[in-house]
Protein backbone atom coordinates (compact mmCIF):
# COMPACT_ATOMS: atom_id res chain seq x y z
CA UNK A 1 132.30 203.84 90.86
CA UNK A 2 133.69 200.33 89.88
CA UNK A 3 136.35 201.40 87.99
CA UNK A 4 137.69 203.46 91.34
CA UNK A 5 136.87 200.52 93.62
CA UNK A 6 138.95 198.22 90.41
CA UNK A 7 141.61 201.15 90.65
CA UNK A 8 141.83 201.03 94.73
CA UNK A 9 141.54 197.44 94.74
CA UNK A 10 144.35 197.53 92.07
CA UNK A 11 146.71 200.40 94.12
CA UNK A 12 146.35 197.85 97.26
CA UNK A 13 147.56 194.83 95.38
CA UNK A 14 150.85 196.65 94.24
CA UNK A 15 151.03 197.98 98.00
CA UNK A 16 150.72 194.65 99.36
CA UNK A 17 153.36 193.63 96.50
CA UNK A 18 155.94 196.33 97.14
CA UNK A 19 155.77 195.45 100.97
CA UNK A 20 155.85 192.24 100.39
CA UNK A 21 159.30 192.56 98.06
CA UNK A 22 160.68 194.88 100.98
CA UNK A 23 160.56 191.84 103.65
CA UNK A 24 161.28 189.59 101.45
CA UNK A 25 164.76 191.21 100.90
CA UNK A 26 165.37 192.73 104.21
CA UNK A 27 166.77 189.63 105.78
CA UNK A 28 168.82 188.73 102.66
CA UNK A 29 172.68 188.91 104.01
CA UNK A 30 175.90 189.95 101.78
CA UNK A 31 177.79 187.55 99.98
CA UNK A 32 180.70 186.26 101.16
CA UNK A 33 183.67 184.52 100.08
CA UNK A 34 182.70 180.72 100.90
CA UNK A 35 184.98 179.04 99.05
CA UNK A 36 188.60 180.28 100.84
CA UNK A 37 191.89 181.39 98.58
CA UNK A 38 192.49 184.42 97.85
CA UNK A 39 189.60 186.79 97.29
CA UNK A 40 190.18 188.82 93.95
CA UNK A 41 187.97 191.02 91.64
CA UNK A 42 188.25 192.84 87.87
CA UNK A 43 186.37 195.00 85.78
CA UNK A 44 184.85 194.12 82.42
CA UNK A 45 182.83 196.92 80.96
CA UNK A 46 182.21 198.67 84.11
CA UNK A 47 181.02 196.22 86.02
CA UNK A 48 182.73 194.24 88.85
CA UNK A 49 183.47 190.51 88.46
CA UNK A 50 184.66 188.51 91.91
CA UNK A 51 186.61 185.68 91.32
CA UNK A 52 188.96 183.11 93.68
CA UNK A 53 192.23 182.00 93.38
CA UNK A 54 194.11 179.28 95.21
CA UNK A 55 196.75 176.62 93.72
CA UNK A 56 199.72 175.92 91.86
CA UNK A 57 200.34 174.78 88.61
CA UNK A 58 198.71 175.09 85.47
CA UNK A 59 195.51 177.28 85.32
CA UNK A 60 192.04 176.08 85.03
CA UNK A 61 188.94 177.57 85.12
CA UNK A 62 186.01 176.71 86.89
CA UNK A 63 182.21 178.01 85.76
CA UNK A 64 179.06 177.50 87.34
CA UNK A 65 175.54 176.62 85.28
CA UNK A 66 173.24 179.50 85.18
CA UNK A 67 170.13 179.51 86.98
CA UNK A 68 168.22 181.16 90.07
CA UNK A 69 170.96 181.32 92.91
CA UNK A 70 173.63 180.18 90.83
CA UNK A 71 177.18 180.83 91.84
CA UNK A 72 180.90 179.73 92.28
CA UNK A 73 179.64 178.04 95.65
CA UNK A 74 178.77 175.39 93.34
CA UNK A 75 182.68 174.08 93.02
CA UNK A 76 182.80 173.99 97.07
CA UNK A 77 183.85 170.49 96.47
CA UNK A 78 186.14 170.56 93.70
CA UNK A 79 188.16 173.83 94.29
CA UNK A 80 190.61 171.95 97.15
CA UNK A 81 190.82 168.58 95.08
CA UNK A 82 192.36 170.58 92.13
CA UNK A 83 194.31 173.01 94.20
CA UNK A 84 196.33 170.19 94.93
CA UNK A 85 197.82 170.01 90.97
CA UNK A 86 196.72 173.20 89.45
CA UNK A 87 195.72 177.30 89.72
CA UNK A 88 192.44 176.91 90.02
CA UNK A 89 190.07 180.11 89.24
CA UNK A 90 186.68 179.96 90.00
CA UNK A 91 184.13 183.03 88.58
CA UNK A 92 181.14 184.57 89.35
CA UNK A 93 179.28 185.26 85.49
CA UNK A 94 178.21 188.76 85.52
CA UNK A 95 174.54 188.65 86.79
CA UNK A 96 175.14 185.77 89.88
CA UNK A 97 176.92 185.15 93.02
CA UNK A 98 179.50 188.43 94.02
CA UNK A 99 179.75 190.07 90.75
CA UNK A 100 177.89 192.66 89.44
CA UNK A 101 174.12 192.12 88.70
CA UNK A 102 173.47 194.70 86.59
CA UNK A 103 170.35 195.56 84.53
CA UNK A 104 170.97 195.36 81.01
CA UNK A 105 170.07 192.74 77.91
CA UNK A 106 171.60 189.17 78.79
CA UNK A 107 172.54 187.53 75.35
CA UNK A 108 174.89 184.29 74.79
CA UNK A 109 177.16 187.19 72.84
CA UNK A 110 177.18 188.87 76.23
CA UNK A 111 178.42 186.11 78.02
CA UNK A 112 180.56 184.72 75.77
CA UNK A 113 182.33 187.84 74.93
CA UNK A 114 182.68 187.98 79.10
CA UNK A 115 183.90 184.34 79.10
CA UNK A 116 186.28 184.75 76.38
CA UNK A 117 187.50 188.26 77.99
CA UNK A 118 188.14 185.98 81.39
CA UNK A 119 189.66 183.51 80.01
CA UNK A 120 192.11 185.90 78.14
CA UNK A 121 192.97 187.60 81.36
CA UNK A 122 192.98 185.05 83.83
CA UNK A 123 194.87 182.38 81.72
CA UNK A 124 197.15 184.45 80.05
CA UNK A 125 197.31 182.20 77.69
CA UNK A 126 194.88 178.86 76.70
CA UNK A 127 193.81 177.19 80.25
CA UNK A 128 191.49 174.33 80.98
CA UNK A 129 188.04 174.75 81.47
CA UNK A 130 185.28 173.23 83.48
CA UNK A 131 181.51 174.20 82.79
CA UNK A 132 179.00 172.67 83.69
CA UNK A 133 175.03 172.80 82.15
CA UNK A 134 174.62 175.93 80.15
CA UNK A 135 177.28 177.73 80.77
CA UNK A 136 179.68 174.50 79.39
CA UNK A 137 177.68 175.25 75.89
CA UNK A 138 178.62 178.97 76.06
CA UNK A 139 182.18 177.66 76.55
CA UNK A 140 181.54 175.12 73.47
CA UNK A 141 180.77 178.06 71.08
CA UNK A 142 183.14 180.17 71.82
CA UNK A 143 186.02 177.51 71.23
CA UNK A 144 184.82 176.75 68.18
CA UNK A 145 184.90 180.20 67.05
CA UNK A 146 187.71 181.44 68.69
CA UNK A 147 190.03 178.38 69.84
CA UNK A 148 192.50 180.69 71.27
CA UNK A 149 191.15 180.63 74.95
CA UNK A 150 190.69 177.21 76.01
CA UNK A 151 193.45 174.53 76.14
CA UNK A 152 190.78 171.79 76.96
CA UNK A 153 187.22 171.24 77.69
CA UNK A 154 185.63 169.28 80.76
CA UNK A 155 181.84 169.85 80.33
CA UNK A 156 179.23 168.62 83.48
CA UNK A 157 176.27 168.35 81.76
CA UNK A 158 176.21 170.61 78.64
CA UNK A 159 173.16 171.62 76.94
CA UNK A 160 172.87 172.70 73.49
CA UNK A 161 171.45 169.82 71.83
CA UNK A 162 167.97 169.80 71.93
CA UNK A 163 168.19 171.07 75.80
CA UNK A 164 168.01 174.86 76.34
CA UNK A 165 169.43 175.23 72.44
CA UNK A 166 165.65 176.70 70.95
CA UNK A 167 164.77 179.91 70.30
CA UNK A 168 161.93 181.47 73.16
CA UNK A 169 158.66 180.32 73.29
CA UNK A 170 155.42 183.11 73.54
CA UNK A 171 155.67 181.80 76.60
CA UNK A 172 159.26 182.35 77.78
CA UNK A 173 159.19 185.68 76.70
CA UNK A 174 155.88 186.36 78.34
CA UNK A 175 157.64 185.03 81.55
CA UNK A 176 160.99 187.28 81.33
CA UNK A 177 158.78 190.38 80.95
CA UNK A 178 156.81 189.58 83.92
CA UNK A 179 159.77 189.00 85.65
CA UNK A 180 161.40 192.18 84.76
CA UNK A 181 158.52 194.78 85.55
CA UNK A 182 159.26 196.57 88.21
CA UNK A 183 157.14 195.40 91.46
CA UNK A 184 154.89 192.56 90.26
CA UNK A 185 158.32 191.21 88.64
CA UNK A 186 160.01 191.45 91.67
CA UNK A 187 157.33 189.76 93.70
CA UNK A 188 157.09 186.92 91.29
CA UNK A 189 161.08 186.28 91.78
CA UNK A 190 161.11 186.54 94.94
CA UNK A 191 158.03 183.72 94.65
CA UNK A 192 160.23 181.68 92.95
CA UNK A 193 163.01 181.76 94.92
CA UNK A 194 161.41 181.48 98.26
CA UNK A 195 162.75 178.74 100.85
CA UNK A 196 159.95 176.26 99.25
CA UNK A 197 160.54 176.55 95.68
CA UNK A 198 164.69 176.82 95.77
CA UNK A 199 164.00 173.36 97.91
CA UNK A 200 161.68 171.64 95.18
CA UNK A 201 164.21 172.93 93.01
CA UNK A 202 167.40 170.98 94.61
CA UNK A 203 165.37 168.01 95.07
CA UNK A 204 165.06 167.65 91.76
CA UNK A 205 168.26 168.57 90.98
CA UNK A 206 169.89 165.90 93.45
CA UNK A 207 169.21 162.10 93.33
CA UNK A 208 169.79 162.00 97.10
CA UNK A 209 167.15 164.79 98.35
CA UNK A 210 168.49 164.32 102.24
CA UNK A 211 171.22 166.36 100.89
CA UNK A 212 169.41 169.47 100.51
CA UNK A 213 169.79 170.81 104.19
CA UNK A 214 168.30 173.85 105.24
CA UNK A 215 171.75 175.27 105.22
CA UNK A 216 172.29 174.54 101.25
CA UNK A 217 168.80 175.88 100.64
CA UNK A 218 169.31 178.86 102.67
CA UNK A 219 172.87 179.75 100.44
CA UNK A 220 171.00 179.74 97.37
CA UNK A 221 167.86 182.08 98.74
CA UNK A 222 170.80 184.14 99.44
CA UNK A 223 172.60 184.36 96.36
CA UNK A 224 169.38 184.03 94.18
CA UNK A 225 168.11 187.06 96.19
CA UNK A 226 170.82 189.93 96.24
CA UNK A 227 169.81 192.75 94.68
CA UNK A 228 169.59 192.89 90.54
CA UNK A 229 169.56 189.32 90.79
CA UNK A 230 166.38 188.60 89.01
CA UNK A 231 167.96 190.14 85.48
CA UNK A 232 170.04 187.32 84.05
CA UNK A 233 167.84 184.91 85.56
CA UNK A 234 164.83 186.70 83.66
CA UNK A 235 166.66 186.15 80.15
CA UNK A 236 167.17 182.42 81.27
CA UNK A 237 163.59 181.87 82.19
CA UNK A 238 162.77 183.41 79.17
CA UNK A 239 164.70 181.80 76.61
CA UNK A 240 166.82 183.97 76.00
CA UNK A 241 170.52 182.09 76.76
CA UNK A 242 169.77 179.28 74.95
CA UNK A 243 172.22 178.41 72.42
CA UNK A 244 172.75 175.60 70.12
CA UNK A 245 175.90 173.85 69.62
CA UNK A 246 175.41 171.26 66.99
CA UNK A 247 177.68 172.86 64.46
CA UNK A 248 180.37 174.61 66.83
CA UNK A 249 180.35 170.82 68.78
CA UNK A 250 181.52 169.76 65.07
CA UNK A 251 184.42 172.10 65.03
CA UNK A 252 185.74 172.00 68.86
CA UNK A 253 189.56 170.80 68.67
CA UNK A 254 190.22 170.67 71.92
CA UNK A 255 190.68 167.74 74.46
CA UNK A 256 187.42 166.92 75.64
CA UNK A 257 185.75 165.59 78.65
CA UNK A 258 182.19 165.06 78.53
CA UNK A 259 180.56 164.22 82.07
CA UNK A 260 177.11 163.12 83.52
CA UNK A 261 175.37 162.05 86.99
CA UNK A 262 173.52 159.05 86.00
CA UNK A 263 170.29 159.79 87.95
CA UNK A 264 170.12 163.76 86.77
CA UNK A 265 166.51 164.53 86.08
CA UNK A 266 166.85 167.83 84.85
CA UNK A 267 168.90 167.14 82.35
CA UNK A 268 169.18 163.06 81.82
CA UNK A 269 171.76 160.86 80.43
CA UNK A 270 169.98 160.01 77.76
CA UNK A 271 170.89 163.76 76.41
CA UNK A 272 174.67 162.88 76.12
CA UNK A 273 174.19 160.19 73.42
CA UNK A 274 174.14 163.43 70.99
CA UNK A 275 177.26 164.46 72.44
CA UNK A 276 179.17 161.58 72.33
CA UNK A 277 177.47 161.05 68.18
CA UNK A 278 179.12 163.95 67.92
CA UNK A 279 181.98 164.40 69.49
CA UNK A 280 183.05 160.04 69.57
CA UNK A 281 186.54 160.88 70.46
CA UNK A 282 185.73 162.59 73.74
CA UNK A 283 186.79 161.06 76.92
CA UNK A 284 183.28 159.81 78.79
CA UNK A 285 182.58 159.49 82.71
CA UNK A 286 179.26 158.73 84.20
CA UNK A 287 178.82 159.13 87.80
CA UNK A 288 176.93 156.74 89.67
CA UNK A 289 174.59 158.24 92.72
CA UNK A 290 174.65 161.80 91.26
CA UNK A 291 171.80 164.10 89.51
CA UNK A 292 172.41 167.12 88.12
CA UNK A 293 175.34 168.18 89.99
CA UNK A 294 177.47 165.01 90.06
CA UNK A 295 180.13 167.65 91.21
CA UNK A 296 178.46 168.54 94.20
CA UNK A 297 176.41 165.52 95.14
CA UNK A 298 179.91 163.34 94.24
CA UNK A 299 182.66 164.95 94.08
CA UNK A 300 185.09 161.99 95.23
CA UNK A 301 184.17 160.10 91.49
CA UNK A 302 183.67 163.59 89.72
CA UNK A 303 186.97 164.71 91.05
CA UNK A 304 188.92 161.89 90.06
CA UNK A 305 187.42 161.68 86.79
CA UNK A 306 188.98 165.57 86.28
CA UNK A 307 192.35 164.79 87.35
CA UNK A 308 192.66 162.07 85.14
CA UNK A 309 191.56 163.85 82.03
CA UNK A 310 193.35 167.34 83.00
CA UNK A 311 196.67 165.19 84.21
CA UNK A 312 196.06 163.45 80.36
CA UNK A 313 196.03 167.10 78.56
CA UNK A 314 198.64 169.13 80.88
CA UNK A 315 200.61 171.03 79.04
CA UNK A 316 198.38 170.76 75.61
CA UNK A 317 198.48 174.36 74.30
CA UNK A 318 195.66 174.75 71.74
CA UNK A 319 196.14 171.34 70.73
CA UNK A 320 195.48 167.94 70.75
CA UNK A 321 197.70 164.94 73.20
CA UNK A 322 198.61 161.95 70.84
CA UNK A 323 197.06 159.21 73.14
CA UNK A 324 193.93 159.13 74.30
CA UNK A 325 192.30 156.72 77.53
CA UNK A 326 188.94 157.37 78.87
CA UNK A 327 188.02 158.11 82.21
């Protein structure tokens, strides 16, 4: 009799689970276009990408860091500012924000076979890139391996040294298959991307936590949440992006920007000093007041600080300026 009472005790915890997942989803709105410009989308392997496109000039490329709720949303301050000079693309990675969120195996060859593929198509030619976190390290190892995309680097924030750059722990990997079952998976992303947690999350990320509004945490439940959404952030929880850039840092040729909020928690200032051992003849900005997203939190400083390195490289095609002034 106890293993039926264990088995109906069981059944009623995946009940409670699947309704559970059901509300938790029901209220979850479509994505829209939040940043303005012109609304565009392309395939890559099948699956849809949605990108934005406003500007004249020059192209560059804007990517957003990879975790739960990323998306382009997170260049709402930056997109205008650069509009002004340049063609400014901003992407949704496979996996986040308006593009496709399929479910398949999320590798750093996926996405930076995607990123390279984008960049290809977009820039029709080598354009300037902006990354920030993990994402800017995806960036780093494809230039070095294949300098033919990227004109010239400005990275918010890169990991890859030390920082996401390890292989998975036990525990990672126990965590991405938890994540990916089917109804306790579900129920345990939608834990941690309820209201609460996506706000612990931003007040960590930002110096200044009265900027995380309900309105700010609200845009992330609702990109975090949309359906397949949990996939690529399952292979980030687990381990399973992390790349390390020690030796393709070494071989970048490219202009270089490397930028940091000085109060970023997540990922603190004292993890550029490997960078800049590294790469010495980058171009350095710290921004004063900012965490994690000195782009978001300040984009007045962070902007300026891109103009004056992508005004210093325009027109660089694959190679380097013959002056050099940091920002």
């Amino acid at each position: 009799m106890r293993w039926r009472k264990a088995a109906a005790a069981g059944g009623a915890a995946l009940g409670a689970a699947a309704l559970y997942n059901v509300s938790a989803s029901h209220s979850i709105a479509d994505l829209e276009n939040e940043l303005g410009g012109e609304s565009c989308e392309l395939l890559w392997r099948g699956h849809r990408v949605a990108y934005t496109r406003r500007g004249r000039g020059e192209p560059v490329l804007l990517l957003h860091g990879i975790y739960a709720g990323a998306s382009s949303n997170e260049w709402r301050h930056t997109v205008d500012s650069l509009a002004e000079r340049y063609t400014v693309f901003t992407v949704d990675l496979i996996g986040f924000g308006r593009s496709d969120r399929p479910r398949l195996r999320y590798t750093p060859a996926f996405y930076q076979a995607f990123l390279g593929e984008i960049m290809s198509r977009l820039g029709r030619g080598p354009l300037a890139v902006v990354a920030s976190s993990l994402s800017a390290a995806h960036v780093v190892a494809l230039a070095a391996r294949d300098p033919r995309h990227a004109a010239a680097l400005a990275l918010i924030e890169p990991t890859g040294l030390g920082q996401l750059s390890g292989p998975a722990t036990t525990a990672q990997s126990a965590a991405q298959l938890l994540l990916e079952a089917p109804v306790v998976g579900t129920s345990a992303y939608n834990a941690l991307t309820s209201p609460a947690s996506v706000r612990h999350y931003l007040e960590d990320v930002y110096a200044d936590d009265r900027l995380v509004t309900d309105e700010l945490v609200e845009s992330y439940v609702r990109n975090a949440r949309q359906p397949g959404g949990k996939y690529a952030v399952a292979a980030f929880v687990g381990g399973r992006l992390n790349v390390d850039i020690r030796q393709s840092l070494r071989r970048v040729r490219q202009p270089m920007l490397l930028l940091w909020g000085e109060q970023a928690r997540q990922n603190p200032v004292q993890h550029a000093h490997g960078f800049r051992v590294l790469k010495p003849e980058a171009d350095w900005a710290l921004v004063s007041g900012a965490g994690d997203l000195p782009h978001d939190e300040q984009p007045r400083t962070t902007n300026a600080a891109l103009h004056r390195f992508l005004e210093r490289v325009k027109g660089v095609r694959g190679g380097r300026p013959s002056t050099r002034a940091n920002a």
